[in-house]
PDB file of N, CA and C in Angstrom:
ATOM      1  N   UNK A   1     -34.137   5.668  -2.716  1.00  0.00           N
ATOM      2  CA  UNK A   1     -33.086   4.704  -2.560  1.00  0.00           C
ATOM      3  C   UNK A   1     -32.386   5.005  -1.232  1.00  0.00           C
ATOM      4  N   UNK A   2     -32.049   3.791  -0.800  1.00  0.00           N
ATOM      5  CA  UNK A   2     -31.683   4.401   0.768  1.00  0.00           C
ATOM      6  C   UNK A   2     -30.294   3.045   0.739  1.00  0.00           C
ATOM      7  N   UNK A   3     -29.065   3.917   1.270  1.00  0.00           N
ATOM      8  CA  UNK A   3     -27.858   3.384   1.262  1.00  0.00           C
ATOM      9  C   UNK A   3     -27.688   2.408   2.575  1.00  0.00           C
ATOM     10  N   UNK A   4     -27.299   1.006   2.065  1.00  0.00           N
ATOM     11  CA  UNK A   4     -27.201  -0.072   3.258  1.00  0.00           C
ATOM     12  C   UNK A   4     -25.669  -0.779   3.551  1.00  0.00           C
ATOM     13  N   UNK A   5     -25.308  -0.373   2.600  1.00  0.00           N
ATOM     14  CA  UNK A   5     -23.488  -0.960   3.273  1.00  0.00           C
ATOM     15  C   UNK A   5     -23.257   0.102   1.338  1.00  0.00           C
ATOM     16  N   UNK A   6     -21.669  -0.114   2.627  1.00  0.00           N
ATOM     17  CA  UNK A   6     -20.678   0.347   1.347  1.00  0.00           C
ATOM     18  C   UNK A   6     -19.413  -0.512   1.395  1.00  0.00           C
ATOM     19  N   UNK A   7     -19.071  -1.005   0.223  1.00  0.00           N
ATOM     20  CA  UNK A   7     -17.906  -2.428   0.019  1.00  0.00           C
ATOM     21  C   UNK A   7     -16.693  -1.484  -0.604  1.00  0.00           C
ATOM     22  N   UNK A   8     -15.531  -1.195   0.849  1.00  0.00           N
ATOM     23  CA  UNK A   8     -14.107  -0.564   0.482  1.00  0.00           C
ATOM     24  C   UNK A   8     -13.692  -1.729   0.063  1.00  0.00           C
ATOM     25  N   UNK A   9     -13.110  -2.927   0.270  1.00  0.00           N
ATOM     26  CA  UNK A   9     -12.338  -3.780  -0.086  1.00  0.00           C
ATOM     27  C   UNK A   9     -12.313  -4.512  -1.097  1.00  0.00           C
ATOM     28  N   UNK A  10     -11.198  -4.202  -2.180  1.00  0.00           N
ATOM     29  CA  UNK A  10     -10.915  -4.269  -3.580  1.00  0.00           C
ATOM     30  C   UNK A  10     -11.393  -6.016  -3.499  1.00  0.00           C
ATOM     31  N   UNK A  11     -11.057  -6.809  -2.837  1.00  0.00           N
ATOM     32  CA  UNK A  11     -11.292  -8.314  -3.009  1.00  0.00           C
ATOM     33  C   UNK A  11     -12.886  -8.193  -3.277  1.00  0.00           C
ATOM     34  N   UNK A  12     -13.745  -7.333  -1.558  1.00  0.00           N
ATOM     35  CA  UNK A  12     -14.853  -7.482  -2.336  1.00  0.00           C
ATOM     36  C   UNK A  12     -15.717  -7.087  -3.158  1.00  0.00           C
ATOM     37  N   UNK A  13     -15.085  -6.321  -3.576  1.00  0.00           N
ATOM     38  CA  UNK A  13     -15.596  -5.274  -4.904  1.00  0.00           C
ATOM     39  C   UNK A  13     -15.403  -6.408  -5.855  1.00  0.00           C
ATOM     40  N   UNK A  14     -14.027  -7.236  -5.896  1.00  0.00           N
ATOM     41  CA  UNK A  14     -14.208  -8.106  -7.434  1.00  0.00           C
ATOM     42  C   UNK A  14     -15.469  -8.924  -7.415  1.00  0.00           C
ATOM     43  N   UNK A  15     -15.421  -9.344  -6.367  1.00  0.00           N
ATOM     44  CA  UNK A  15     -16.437 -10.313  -5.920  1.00  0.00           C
ATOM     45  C   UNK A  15     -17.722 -10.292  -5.945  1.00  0.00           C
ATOM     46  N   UNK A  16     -18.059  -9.465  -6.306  1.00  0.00           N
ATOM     47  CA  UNK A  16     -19.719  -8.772  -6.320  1.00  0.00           C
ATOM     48  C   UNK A  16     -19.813  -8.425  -7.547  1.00  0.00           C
ATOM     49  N   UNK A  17     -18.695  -7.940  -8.160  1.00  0.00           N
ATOM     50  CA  UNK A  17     -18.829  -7.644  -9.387  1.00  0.00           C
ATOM     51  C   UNK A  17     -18.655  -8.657 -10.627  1.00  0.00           C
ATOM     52  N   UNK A  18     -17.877 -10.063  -9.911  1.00  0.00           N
ATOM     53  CA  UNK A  18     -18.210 -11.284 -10.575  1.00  0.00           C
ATOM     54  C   UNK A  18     -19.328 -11.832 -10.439  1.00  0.00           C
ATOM     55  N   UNK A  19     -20.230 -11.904  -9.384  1.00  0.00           N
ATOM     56  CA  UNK A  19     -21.445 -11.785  -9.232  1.00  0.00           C
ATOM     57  C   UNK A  19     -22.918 -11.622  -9.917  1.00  0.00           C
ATOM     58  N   UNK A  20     -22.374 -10.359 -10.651  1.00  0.00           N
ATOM     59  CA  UNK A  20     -23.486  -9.710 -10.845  1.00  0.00           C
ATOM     60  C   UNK A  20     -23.009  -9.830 -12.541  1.00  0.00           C
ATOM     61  N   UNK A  21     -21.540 -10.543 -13.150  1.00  0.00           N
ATOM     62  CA  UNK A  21     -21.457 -10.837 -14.004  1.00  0.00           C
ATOM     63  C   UNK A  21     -20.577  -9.166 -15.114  1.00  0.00           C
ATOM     64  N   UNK A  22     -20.164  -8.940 -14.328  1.00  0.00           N
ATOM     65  CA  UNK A  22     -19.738  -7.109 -14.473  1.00  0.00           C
ATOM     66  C   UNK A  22     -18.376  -7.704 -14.707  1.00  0.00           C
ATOM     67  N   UNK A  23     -17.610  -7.001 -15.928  1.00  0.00           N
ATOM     68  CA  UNK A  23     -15.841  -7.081 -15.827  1.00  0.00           C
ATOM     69  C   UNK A  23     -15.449  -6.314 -14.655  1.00  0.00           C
ATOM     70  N   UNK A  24     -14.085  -7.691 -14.080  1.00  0.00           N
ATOM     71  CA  UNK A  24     -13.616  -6.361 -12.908  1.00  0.00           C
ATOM     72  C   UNK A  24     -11.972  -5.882 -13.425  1.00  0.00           C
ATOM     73  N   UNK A  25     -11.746  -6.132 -14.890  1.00  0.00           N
ATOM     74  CA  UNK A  25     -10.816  -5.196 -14.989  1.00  0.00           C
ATOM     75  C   UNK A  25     -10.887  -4.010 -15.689  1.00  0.00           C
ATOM     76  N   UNK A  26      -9.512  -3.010 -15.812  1.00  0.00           N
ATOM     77  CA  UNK A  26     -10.066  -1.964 -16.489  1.00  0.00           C
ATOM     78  C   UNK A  26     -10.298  -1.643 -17.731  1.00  0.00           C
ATOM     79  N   UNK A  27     -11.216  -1.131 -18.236  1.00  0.00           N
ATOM     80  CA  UNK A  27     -11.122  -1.653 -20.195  1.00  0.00           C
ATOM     81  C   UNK A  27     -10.605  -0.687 -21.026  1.00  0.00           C
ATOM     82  N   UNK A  28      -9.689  -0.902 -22.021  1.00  0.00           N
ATOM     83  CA  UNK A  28      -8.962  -0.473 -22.934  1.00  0.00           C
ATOM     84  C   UNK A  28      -9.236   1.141 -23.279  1.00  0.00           C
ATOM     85  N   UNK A  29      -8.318   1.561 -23.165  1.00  0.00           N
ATOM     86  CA  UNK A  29      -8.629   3.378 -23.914  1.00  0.00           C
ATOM     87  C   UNK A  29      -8.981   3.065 -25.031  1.00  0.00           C
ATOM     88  N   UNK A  30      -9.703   3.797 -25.104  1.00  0.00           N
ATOM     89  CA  UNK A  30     -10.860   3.737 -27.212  1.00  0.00           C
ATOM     90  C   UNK A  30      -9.934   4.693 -28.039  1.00  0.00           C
ATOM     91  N   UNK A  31      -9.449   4.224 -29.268  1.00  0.00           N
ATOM     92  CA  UNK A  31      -9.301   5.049 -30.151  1.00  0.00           C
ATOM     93  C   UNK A  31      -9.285   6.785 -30.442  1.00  0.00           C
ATOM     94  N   UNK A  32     -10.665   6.725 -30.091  1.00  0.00           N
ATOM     95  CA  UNK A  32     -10.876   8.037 -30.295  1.00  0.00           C
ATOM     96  C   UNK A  32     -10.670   9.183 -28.942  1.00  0.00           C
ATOM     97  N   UNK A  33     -10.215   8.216 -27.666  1.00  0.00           N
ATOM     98  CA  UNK A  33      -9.760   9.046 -26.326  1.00  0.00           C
ATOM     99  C   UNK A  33      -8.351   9.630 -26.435  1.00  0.00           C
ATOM    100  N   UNK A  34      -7.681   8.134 -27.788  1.00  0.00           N
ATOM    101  CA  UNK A  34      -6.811   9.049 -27.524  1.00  0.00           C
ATOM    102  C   UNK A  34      -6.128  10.431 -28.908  1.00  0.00           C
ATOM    103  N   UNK A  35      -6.851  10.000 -29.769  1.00  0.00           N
ATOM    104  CA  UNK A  35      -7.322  11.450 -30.526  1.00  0.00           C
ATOM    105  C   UNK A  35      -7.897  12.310 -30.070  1.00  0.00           C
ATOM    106  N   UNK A  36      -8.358  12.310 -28.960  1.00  0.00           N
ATOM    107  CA  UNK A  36      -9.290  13.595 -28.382  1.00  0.00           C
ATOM    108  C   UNK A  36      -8.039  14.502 -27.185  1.00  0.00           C
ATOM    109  N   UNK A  37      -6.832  12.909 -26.645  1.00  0.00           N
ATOM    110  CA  UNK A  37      -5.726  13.288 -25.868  1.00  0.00           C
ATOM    111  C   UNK A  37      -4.922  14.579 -27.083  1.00  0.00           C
ATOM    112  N   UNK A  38      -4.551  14.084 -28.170  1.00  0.00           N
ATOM    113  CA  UNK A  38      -3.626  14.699 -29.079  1.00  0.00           C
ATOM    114  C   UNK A  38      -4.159  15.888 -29.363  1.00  0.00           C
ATOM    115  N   UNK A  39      -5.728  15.965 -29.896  1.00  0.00           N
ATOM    116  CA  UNK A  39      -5.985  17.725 -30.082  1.00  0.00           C
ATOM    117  C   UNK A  39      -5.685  18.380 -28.692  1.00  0.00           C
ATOM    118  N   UNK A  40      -6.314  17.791 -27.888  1.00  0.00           N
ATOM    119  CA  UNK A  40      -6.137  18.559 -26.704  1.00  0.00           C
ATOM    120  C   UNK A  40      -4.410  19.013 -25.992  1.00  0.00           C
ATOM    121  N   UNK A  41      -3.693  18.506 -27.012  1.00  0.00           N
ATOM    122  CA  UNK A  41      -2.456  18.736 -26.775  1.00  0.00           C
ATOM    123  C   UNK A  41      -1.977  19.823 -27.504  1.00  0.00           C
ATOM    124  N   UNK A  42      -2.423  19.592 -28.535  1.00  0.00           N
ATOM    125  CA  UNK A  42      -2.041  20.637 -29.645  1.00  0.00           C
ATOM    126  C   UNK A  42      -2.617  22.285 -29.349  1.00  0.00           C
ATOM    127  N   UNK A  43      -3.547  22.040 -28.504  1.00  0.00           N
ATOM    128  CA  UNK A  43      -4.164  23.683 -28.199  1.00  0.00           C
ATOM    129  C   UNK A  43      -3.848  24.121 -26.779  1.00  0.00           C
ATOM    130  N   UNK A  44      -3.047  23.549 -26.659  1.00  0.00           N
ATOM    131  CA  UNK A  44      -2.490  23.806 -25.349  1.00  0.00           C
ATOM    132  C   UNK A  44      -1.441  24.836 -25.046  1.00  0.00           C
ATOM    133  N   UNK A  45      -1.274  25.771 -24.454  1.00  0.00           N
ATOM    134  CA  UNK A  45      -0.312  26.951 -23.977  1.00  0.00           C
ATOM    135  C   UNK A  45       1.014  26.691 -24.463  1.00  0.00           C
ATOM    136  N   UNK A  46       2.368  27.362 -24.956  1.00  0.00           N
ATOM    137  CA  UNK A  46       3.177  26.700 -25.152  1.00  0.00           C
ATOM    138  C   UNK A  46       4.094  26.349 -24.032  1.00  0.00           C
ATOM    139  N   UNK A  47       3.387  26.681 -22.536  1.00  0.00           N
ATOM    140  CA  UNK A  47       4.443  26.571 -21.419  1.00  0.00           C
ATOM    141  C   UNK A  47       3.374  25.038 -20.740  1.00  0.00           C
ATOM    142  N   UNK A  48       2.766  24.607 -21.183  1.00  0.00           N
ATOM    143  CA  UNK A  48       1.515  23.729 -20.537  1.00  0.00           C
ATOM    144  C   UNK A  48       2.033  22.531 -21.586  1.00  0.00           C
ATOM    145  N   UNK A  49       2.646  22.721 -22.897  1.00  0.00           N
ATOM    146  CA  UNK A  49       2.586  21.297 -23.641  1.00  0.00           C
ATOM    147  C   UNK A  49       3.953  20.774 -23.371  1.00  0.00           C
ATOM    148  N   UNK A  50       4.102  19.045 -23.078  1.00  0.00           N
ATOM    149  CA  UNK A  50       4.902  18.244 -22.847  1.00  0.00           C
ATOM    150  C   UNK A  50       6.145  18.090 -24.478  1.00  0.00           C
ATOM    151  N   UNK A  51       5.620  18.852 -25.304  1.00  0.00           N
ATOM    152  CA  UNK A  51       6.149  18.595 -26.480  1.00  0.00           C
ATOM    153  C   UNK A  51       6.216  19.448 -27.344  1.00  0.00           C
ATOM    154  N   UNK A  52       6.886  20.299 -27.932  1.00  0.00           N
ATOM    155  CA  UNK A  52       6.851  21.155 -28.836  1.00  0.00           C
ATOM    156  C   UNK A  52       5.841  20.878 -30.073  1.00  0.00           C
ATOM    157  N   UNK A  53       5.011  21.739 -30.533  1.00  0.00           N
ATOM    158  CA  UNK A  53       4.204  21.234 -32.001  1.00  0.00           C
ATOM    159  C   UNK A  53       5.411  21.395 -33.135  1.00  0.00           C
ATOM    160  N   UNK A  54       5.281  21.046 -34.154  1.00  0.00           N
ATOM    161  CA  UNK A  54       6.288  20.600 -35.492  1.00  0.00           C
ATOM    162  C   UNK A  54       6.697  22.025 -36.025  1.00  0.00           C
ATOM    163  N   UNK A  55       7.642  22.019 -36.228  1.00  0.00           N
ATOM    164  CA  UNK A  55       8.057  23.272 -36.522  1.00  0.00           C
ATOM    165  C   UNK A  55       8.975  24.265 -35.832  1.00  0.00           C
ATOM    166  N   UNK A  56       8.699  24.056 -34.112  1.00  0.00           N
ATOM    167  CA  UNK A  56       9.170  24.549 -33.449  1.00  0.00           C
ATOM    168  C   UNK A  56      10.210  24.241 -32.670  1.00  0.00           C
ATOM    169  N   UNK A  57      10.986  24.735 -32.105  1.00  0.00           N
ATOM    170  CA  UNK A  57      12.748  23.976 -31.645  1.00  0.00           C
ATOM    171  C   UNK A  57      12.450  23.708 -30.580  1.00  0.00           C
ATOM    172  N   UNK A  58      12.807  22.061 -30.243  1.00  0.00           N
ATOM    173  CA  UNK A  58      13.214  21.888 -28.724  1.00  0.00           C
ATOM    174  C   UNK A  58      13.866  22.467 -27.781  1.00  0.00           C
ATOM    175  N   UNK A  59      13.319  22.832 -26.654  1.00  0.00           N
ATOM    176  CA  UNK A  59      13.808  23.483 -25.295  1.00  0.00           C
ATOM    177  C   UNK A  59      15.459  22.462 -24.951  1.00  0.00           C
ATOM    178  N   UNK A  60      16.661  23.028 -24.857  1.00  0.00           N
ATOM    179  CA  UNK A  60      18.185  22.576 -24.916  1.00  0.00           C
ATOM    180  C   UNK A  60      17.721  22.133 -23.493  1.00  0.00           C
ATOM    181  N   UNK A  61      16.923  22.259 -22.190  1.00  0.00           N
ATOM    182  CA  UNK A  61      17.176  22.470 -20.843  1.00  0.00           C
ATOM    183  C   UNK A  61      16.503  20.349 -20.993  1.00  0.00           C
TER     184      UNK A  61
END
């Protein structure tokens, strides 16, 4: 395969990609990305998580 243009411009990126019959927007987070977000929260350092796990007292700061 040998590379013959490359398309920076978002107009023509839609445009090619209506084209060729491709969605050009972005598609929905799945269910399960964002269950995979929440474990991955839960095993997280306690200086790394945005949120205390249950049980534990909110930071006063």
């Amino acid at each position: 395969m040998k590379l013959v243009a490359m398309i920076t411009e978002p107009s023509s990126i839609a445009r090619f990609l209506t084209a060729l019959g491709e969605p050009t927007d972005v598609p929905a987070r799945s269910p399960s990305a964002d269950a995979a977000a929440a474990v991955l929260e839960e095993h997280r350092a306690p200086s790394q998580r945005s949120e205390p796990p249950d049980g534990y007292p909110k930071d006063p700061t």
